[in-house]
PDB file of N, CA and C in Angstrom:
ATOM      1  N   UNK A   1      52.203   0.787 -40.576  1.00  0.00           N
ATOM      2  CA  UNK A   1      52.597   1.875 -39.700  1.00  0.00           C
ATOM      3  C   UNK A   1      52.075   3.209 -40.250  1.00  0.00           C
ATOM      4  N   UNK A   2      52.330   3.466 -41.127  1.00  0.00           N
ATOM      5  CA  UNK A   2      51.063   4.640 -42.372  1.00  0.00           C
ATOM      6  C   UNK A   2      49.991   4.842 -41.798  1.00  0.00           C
ATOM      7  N   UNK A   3      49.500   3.569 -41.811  1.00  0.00           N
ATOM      8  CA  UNK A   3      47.892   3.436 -41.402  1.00  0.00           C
ATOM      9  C   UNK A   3      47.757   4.162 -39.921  1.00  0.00           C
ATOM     10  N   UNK A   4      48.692   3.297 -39.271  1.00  0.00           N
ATOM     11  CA  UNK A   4      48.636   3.969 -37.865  1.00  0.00           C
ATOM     12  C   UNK A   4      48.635   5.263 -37.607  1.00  0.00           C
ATOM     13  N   UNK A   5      49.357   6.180 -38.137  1.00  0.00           N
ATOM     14  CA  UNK A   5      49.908   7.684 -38.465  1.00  0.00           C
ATOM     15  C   UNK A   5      51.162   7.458 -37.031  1.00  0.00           C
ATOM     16  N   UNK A   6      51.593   6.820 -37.397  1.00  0.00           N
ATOM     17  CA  UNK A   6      53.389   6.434 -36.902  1.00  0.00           C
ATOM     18  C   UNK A   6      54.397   6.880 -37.710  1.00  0.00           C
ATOM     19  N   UNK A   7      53.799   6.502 -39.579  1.00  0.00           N
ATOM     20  CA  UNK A   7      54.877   7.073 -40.115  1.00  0.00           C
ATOM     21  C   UNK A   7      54.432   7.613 -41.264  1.00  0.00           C
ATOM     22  N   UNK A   8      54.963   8.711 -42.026  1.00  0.00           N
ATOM     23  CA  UNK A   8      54.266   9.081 -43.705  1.00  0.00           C
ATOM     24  C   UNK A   8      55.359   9.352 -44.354  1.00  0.00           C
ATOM     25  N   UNK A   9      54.869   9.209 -45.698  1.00  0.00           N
ATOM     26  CA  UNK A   9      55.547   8.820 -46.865  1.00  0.00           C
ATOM     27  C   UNK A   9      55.933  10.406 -48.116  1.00  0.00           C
ATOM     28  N   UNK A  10      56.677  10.877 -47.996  1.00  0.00           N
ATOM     29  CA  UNK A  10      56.447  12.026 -48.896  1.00  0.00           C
ATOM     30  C   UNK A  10      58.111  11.890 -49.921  1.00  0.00           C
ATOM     31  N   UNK A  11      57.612  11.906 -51.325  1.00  0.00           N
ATOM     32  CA  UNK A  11      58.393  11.432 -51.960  1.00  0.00           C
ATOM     33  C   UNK A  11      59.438  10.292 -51.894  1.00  0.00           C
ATOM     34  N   UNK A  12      58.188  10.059 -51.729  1.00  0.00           N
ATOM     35  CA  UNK A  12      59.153   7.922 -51.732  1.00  0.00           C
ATOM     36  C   UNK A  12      60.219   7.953 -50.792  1.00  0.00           C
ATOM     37  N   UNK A  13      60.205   9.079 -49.459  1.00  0.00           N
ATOM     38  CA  UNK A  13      61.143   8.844 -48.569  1.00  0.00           C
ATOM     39  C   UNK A  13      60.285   9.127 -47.129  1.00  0.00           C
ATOM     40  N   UNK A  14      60.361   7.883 -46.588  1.00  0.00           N
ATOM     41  CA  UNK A  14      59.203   7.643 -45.132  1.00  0.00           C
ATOM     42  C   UNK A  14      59.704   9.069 -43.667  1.00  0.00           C
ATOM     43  N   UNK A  15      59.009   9.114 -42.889  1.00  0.00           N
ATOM     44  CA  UNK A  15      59.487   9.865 -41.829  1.00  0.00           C
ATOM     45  C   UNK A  15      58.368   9.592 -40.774  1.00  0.00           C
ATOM     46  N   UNK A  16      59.166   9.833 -39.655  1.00  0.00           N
ATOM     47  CA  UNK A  16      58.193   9.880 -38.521  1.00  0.00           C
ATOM     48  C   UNK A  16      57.589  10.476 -38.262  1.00  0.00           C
ATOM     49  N   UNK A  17      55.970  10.606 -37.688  1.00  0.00           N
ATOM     50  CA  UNK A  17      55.459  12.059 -37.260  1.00  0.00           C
ATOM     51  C   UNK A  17      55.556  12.251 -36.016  1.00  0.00           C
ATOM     52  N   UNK A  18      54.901  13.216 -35.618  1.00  0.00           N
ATOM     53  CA  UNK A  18      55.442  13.604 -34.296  1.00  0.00           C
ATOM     54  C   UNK A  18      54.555  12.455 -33.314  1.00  0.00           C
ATOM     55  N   UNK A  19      53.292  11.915 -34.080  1.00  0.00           N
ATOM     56  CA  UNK A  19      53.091  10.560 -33.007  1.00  0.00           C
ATOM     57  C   UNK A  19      53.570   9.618 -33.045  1.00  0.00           C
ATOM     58  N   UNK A  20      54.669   9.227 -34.335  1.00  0.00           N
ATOM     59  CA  UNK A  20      55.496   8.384 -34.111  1.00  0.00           C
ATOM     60  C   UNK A  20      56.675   8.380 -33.384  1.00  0.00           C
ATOM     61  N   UNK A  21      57.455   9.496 -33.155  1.00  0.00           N
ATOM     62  CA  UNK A  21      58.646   9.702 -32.235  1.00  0.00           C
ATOM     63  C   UNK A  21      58.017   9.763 -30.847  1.00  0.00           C
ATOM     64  N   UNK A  22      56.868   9.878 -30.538  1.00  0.00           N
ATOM     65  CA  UNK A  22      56.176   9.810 -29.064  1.00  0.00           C
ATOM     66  C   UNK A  22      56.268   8.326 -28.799  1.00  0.00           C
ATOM     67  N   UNK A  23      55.440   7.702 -29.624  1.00  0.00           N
ATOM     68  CA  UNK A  23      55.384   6.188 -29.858  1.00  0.00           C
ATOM     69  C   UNK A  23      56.552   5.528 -29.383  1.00  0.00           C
ATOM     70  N   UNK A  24      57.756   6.141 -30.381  1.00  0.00           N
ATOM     71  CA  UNK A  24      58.894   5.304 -30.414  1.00  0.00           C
ATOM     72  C   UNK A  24      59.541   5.620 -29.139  1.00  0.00           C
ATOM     73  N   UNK A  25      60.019   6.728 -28.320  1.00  0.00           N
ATOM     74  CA  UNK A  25      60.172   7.417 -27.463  1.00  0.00           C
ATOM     75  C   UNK A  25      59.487   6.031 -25.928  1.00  0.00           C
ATOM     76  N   UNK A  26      58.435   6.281 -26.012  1.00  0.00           N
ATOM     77  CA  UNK A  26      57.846   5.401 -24.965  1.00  0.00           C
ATOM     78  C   UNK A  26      58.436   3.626 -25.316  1.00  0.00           C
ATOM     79  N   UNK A  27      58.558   3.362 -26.189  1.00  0.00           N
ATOM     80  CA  UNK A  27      59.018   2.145 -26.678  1.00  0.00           C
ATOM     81  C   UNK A  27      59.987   1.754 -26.235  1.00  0.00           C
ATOM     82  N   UNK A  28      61.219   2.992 -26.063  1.00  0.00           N
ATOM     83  CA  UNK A  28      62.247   2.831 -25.603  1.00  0.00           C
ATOM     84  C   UNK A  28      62.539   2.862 -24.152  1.00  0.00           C
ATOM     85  N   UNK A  29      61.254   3.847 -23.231  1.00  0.00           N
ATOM     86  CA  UNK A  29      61.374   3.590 -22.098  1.00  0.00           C
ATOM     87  C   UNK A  29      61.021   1.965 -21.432  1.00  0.00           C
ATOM     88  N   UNK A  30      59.831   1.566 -22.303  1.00  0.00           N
ATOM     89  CA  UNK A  30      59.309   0.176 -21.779  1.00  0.00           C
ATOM     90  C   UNK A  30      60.832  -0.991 -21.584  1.00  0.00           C
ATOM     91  N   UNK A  31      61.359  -1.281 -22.925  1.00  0.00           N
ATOM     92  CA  UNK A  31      62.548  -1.846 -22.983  1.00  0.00           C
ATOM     93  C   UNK A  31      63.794  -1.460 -22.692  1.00  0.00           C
ATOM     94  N   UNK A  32      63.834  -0.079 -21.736  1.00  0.00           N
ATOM     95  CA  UNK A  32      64.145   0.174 -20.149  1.00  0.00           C
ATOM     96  C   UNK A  32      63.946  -0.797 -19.529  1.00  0.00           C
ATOM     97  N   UNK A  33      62.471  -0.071 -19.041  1.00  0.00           N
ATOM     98  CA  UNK A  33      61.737  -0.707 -18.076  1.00  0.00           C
ATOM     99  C   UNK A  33      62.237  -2.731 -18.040  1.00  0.00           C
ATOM    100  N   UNK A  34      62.105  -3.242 -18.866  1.00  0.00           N
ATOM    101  CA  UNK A  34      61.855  -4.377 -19.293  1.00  0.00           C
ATOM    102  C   UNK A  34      63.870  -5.081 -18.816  1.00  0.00           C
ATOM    103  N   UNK A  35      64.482  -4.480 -18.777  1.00  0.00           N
ATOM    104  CA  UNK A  35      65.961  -4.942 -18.250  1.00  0.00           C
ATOM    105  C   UNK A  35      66.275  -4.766 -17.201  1.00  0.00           C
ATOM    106  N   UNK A  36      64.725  -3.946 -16.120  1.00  0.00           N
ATOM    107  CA  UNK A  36      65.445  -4.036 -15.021  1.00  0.00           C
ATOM    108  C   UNK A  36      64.389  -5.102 -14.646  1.00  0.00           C
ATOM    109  N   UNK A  37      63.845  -5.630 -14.866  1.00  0.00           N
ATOM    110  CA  UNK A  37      62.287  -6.552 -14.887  1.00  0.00           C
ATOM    111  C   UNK A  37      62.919  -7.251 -13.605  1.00  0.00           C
ATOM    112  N   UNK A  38      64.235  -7.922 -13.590  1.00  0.00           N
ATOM    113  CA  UNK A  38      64.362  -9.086 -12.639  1.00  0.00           C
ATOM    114  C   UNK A  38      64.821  -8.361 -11.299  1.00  0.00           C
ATOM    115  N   UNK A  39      65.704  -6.978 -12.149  1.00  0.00           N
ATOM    116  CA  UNK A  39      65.998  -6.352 -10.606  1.00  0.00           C
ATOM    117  C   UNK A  39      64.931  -5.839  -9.687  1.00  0.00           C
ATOM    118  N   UNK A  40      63.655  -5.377 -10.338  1.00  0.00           N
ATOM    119  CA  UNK A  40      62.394  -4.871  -9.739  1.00  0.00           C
ATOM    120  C   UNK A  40      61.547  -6.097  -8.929  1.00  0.00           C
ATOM    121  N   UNK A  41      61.835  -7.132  -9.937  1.00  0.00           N
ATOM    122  CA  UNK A  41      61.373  -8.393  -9.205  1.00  0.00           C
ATOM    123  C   UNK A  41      62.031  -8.949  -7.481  1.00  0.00           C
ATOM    124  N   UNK A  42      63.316  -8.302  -7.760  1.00  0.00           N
ATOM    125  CA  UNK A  42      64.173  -9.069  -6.606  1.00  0.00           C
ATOM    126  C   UNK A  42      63.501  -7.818  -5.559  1.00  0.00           C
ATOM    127  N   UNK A  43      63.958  -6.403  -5.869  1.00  0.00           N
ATOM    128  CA  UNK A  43      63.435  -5.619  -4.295  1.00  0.00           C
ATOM    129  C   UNK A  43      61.760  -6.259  -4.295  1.00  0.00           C
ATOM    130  N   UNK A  44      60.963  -6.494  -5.178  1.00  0.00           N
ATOM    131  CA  UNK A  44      60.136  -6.309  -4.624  1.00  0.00           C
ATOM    132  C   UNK A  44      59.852  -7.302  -3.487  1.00  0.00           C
ATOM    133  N   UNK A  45      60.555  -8.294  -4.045  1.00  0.00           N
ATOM    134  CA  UNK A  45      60.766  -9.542  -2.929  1.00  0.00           C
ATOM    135  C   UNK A  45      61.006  -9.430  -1.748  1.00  0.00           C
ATOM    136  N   UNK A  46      62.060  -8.735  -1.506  1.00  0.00           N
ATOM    137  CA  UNK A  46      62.699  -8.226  -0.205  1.00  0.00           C
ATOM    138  C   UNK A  46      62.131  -7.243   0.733  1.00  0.00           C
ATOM    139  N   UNK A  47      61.204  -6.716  -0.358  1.00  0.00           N
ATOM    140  CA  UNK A  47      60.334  -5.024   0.219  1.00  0.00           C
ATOM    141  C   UNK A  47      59.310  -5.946   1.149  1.00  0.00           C
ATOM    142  N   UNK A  48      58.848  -7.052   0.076  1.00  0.00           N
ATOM    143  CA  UNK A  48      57.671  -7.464   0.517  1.00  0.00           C
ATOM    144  C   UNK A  48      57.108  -8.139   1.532  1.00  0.00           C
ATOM    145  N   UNK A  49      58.859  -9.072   1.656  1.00  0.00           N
ATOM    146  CA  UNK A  49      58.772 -10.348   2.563  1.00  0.00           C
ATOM    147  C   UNK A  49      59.190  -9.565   3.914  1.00  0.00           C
ATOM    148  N   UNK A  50      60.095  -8.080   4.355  1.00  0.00           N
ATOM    149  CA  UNK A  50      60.164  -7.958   4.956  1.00  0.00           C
ATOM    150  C   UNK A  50      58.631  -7.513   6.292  1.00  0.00           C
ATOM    151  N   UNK A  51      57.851  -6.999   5.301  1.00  0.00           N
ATOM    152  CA  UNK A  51      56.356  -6.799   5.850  1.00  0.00           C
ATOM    153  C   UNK A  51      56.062  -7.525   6.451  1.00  0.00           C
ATOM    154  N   UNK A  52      56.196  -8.994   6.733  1.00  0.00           N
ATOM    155  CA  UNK A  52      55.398  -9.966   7.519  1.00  0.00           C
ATOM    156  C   UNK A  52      56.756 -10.192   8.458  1.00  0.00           C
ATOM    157  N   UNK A  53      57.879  -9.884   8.458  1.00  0.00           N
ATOM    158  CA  UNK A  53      58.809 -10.028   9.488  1.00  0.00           C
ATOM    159  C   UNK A  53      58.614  -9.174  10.304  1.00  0.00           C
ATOM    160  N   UNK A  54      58.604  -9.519  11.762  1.00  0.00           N
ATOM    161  CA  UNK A  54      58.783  -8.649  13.092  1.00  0.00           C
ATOM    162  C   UNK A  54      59.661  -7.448  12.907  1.00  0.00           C
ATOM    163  N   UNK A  55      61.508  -7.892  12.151  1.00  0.00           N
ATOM    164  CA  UNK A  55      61.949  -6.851  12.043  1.00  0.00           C
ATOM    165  C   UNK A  55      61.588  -6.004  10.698  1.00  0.00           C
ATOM    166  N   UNK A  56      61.775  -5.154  11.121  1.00  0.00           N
ATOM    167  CA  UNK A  56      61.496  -4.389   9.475  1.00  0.00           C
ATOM    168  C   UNK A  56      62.837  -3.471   9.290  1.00  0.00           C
ATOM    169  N   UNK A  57      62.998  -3.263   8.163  1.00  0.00           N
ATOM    170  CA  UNK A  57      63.828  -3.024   7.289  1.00  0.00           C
ATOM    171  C   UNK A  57      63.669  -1.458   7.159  1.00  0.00           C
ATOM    172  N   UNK A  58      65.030  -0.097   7.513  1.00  0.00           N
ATOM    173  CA  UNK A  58      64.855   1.121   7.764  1.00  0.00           C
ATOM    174  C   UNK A  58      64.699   1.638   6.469  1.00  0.00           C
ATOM    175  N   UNK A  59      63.843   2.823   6.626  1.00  0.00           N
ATOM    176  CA  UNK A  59      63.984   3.120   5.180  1.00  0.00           C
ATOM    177  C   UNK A  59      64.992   4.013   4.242  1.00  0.00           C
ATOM    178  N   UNK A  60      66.145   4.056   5.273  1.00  0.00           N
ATOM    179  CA  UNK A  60      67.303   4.514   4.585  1.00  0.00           C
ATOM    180  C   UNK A  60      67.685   3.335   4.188  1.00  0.00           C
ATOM    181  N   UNK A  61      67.601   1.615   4.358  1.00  0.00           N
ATOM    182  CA  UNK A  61      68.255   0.610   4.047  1.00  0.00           C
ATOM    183  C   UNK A  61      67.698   0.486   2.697  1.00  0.00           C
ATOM    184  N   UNK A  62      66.171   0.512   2.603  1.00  0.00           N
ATOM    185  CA  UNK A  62      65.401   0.721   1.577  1.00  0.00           C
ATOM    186  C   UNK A  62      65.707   1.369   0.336  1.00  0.00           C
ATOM    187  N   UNK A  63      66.159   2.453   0.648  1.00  0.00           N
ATOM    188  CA  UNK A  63      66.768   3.560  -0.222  1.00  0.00           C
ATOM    189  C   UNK A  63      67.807   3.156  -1.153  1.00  0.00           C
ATOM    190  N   UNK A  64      68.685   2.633   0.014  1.00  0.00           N
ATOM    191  CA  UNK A  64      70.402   2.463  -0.620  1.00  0.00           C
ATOM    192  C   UNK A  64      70.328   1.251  -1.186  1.00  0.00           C
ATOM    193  N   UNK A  65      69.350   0.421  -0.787  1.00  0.00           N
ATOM    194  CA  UNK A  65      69.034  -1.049  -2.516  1.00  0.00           C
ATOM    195  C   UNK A  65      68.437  -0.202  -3.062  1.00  0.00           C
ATOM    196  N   UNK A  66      67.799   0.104  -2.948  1.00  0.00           N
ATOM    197  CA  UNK A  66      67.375   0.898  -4.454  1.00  0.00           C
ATOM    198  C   UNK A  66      68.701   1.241  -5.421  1.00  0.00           C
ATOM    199  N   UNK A  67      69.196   2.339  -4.556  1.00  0.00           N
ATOM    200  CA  UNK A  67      70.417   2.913  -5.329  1.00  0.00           C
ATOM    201  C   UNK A  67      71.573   1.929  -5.786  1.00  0.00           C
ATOM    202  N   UNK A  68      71.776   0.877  -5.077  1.00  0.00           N
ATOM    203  CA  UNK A  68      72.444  -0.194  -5.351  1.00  0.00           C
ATOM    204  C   UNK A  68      72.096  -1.303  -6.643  1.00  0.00           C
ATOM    205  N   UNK A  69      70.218  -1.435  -6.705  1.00  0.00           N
ATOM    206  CA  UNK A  69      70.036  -2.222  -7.770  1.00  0.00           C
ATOM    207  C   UNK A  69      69.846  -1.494  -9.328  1.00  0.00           C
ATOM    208  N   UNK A  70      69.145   0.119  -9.132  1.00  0.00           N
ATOM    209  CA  UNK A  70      68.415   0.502 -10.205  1.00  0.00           C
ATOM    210  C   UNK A  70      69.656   1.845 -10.056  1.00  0.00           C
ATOM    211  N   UNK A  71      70.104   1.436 -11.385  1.00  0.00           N
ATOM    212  CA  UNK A  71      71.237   2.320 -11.570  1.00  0.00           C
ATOM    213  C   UNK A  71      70.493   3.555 -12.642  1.00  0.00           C
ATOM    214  N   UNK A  72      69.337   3.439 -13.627  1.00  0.00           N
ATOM    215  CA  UNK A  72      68.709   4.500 -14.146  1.00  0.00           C
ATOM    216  C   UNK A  72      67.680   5.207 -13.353  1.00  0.00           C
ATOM    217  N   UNK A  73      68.665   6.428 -13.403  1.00  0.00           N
ATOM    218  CA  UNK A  73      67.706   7.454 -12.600  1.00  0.00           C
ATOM    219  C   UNK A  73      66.143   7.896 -13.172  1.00  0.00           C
ATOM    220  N   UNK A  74      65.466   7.484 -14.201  1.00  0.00           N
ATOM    221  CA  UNK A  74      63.633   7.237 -14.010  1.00  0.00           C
ATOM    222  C   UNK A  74      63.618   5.974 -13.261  1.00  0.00           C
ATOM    223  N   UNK A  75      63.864   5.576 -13.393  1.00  0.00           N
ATOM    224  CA  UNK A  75      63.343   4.354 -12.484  1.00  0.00           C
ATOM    225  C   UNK A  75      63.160   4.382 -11.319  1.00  0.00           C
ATOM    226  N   UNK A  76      64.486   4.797 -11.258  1.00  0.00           N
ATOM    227  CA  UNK A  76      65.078   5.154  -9.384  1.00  0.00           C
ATOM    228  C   UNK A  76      63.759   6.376  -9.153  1.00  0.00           C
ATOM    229  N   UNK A  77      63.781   7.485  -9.996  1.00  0.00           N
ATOM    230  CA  UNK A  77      62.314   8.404  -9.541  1.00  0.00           C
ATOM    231  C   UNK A  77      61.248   7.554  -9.086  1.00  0.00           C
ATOM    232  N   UNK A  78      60.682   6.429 -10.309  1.00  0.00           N
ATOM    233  CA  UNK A  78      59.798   6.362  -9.654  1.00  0.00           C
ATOM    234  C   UNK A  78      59.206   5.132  -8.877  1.00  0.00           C
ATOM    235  N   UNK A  79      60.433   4.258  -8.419  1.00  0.00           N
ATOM    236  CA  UNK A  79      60.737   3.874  -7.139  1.00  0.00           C
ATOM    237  C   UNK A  79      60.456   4.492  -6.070  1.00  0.00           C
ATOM    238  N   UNK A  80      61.264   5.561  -5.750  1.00  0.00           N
ATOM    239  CA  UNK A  80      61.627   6.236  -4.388  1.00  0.00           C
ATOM    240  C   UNK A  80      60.050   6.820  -4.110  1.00  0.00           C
ATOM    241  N   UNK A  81      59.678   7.220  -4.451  1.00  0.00           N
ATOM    242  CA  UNK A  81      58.772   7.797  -3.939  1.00  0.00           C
ATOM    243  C   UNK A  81      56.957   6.826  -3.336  1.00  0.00           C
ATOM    244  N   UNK A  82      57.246   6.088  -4.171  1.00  0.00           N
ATOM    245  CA  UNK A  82      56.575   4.270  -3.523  1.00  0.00           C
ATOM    246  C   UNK A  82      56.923   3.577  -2.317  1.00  0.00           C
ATOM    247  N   UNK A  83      58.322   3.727  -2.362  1.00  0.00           N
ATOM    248  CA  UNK A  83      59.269   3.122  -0.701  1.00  0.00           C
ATOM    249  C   UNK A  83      59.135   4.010   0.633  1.00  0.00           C
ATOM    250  N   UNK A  84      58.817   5.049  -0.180  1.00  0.00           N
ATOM    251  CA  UNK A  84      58.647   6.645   1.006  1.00  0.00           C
ATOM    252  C   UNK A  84      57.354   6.338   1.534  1.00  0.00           C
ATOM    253  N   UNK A  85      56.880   6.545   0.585  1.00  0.00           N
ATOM    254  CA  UNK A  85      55.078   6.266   0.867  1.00  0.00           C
ATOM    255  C   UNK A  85      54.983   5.380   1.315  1.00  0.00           C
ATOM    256  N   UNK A  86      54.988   3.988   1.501  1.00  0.00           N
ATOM    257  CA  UNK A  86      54.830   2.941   1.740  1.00  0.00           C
ATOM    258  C   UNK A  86      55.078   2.359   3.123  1.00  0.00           C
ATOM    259  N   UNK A  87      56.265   3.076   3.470  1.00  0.00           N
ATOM    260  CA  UNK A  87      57.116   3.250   4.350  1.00  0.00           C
ATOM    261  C   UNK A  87      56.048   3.714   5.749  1.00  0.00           C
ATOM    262  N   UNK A  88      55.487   4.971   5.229  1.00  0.00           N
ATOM    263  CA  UNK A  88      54.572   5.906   6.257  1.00  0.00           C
ATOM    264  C   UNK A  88      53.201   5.554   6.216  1.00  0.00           C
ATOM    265  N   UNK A  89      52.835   4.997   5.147  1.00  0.00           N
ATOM    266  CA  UNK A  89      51.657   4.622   5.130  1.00  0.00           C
ATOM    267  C   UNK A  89      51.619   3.008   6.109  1.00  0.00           C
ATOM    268  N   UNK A  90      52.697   2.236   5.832  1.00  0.00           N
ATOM    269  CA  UNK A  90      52.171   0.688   6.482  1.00  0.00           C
ATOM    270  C   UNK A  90      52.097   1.034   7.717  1.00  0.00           C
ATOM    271  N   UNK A  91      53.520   2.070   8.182  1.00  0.00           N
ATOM    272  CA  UNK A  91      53.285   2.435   9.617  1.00  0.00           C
ATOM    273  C   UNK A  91      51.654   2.887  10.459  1.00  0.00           C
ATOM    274  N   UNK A  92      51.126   3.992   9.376  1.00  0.00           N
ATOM    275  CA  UNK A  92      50.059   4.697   9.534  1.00  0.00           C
ATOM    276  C   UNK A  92      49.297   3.737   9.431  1.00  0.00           C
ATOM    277  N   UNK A  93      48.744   2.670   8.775  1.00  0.00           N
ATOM    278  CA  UNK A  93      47.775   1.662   9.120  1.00  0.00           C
ATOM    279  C   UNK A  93      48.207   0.501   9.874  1.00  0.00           C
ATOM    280  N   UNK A  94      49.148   0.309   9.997  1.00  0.00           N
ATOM    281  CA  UNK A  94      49.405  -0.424  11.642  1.00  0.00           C
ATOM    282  C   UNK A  94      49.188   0.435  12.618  1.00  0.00           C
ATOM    283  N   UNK A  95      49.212   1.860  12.710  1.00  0.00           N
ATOM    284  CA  UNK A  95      48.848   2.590  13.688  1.00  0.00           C
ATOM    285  C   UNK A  95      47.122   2.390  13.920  1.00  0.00           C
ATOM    286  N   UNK A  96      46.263   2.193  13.104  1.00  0.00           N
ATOM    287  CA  UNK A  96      45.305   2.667  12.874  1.00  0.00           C
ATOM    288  C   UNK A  96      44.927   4.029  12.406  1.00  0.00           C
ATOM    289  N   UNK A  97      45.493   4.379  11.537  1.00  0.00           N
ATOM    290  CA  UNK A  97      45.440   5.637  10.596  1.00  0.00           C
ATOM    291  C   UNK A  97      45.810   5.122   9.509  1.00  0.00           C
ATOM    292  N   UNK A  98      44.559   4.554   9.009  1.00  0.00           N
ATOM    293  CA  UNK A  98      44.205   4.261   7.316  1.00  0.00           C
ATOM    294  C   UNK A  98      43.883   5.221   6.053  1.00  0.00           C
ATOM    295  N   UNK A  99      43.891   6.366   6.729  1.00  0.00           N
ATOM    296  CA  UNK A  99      42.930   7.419   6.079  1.00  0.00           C
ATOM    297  C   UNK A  99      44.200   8.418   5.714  1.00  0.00           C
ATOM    298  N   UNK A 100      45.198   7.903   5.640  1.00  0.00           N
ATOM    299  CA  UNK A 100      46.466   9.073   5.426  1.00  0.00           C
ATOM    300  C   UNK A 100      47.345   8.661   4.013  1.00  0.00           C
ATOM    301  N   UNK A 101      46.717   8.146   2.884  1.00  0.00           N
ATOM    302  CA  UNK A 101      47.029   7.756   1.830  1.00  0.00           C
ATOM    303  C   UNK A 101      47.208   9.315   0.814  1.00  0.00           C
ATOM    304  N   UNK A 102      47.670   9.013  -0.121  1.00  0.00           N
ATOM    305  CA  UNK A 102      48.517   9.628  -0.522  1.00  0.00           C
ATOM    306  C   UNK A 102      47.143  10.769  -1.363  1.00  0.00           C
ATOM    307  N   UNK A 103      47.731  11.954  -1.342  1.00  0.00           N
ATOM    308  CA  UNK A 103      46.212  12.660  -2.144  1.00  0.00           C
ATOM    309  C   UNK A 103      46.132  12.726  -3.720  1.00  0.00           C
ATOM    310  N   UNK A 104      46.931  12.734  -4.271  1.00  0.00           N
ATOM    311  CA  UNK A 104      47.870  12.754  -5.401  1.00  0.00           C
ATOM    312  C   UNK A 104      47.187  11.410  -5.913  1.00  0.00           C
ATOM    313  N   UNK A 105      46.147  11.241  -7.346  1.00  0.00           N
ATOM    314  CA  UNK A 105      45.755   9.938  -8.107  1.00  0.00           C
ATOM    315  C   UNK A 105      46.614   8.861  -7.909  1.00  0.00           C
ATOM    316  N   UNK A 106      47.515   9.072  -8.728  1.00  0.00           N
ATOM    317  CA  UNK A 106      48.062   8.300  -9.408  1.00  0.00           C
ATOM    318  C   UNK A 106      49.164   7.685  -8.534  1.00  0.00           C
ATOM    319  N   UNK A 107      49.649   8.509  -7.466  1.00  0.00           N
ATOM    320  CA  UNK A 107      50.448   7.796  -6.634  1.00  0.00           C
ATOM    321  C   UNK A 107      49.907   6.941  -5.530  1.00  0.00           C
ATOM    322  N   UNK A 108      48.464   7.658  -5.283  1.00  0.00           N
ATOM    323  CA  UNK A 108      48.010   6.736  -4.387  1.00  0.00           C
ATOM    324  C   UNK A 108      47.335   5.651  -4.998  1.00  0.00           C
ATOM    325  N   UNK A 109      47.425   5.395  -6.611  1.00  0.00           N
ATOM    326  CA  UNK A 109      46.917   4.279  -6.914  1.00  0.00           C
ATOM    327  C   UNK A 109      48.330   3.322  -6.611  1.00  0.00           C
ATOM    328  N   UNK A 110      49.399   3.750  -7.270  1.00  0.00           N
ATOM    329  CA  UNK A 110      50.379   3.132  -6.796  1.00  0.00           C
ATOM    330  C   UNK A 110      50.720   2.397  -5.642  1.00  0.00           C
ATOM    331  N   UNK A 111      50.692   3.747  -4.311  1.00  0.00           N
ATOM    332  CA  UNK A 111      50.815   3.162  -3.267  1.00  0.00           C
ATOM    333  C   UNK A 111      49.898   2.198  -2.822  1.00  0.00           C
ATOM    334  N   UNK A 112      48.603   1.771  -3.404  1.00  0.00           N
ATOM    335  CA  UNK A 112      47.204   1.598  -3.010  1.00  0.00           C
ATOM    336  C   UNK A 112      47.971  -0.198  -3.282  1.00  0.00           C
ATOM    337  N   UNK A 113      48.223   0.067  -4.693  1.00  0.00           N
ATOM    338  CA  UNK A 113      48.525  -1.850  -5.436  1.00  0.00           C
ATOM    339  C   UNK A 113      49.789  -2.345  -4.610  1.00  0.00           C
ATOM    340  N   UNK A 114      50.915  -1.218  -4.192  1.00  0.00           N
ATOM    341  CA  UNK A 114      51.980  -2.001  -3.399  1.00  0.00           C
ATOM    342  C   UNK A 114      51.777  -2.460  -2.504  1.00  0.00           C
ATOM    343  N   UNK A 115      50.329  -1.657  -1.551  1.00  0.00           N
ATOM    344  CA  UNK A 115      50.134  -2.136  -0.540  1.00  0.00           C
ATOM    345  C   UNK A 115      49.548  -3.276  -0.119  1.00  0.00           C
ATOM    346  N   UNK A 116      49.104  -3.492  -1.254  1.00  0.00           N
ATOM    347  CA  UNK A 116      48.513  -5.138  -1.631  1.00  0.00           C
ATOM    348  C   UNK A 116      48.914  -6.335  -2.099  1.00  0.00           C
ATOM    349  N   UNK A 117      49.910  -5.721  -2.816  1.00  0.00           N
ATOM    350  CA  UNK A 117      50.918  -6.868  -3.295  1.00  0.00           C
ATOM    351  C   UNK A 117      51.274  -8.044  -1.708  1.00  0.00           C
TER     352      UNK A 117
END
């Protein structure tokens, strides 16, 4: 971990540097991330399968599983804003308006992979 510059050594008593508390910091979000693994698994199920059903599913219903399964609010951030999008976008390319994806990188990479899933 030394090696890494995670941690250094000054008088025979170790400490973190500041890229190790980043490190560790993200570590702790993953194994977050990683306990809601089955609950993310289940909406996505439900998000997903409703797509090929005639009825579809409102997106206030959408919302309130959310709020019902993912009780940590990062998560829930960055959920909601995938279900929103997703929401207007499937509409917009069932409309034939494909071209209304999100402008924003990183969300429209997001929205780009949900929409494929």
């Amino acid at each position: 971990m030394t090696k890494a510059g995670l941690i250094r050594r000054k008088n025979g008593i170790y400490y973190l540097t500041s890229f190790g508390k980043v490190i560790y910091n993200y570590h702790l979000e993953i194994e977050t991330a990683l306990s809601y693994h089955w609950k993310l698994e289940a909406l996505d199920s439900i998000l997903l399968s409703q797509s090929s059903d005639k009825a579809k599913i409102p997106l206030e219903e959408k919302v309130s599983l959310v709020e019902k399964l993912i009780d940590n609010h990062k998560i829930r951030d960055i959920i909601s804003p995938i279900i929103s999008n997703n929401n207007t976008s499937a509409d917009n390319v069932a409309a034939g308006h494909s071209n209304t994806l999100n402008t924003d990188p990183i969300q429209r990479r997001e929205q780009e992979a949900y929409m494929h899933l």
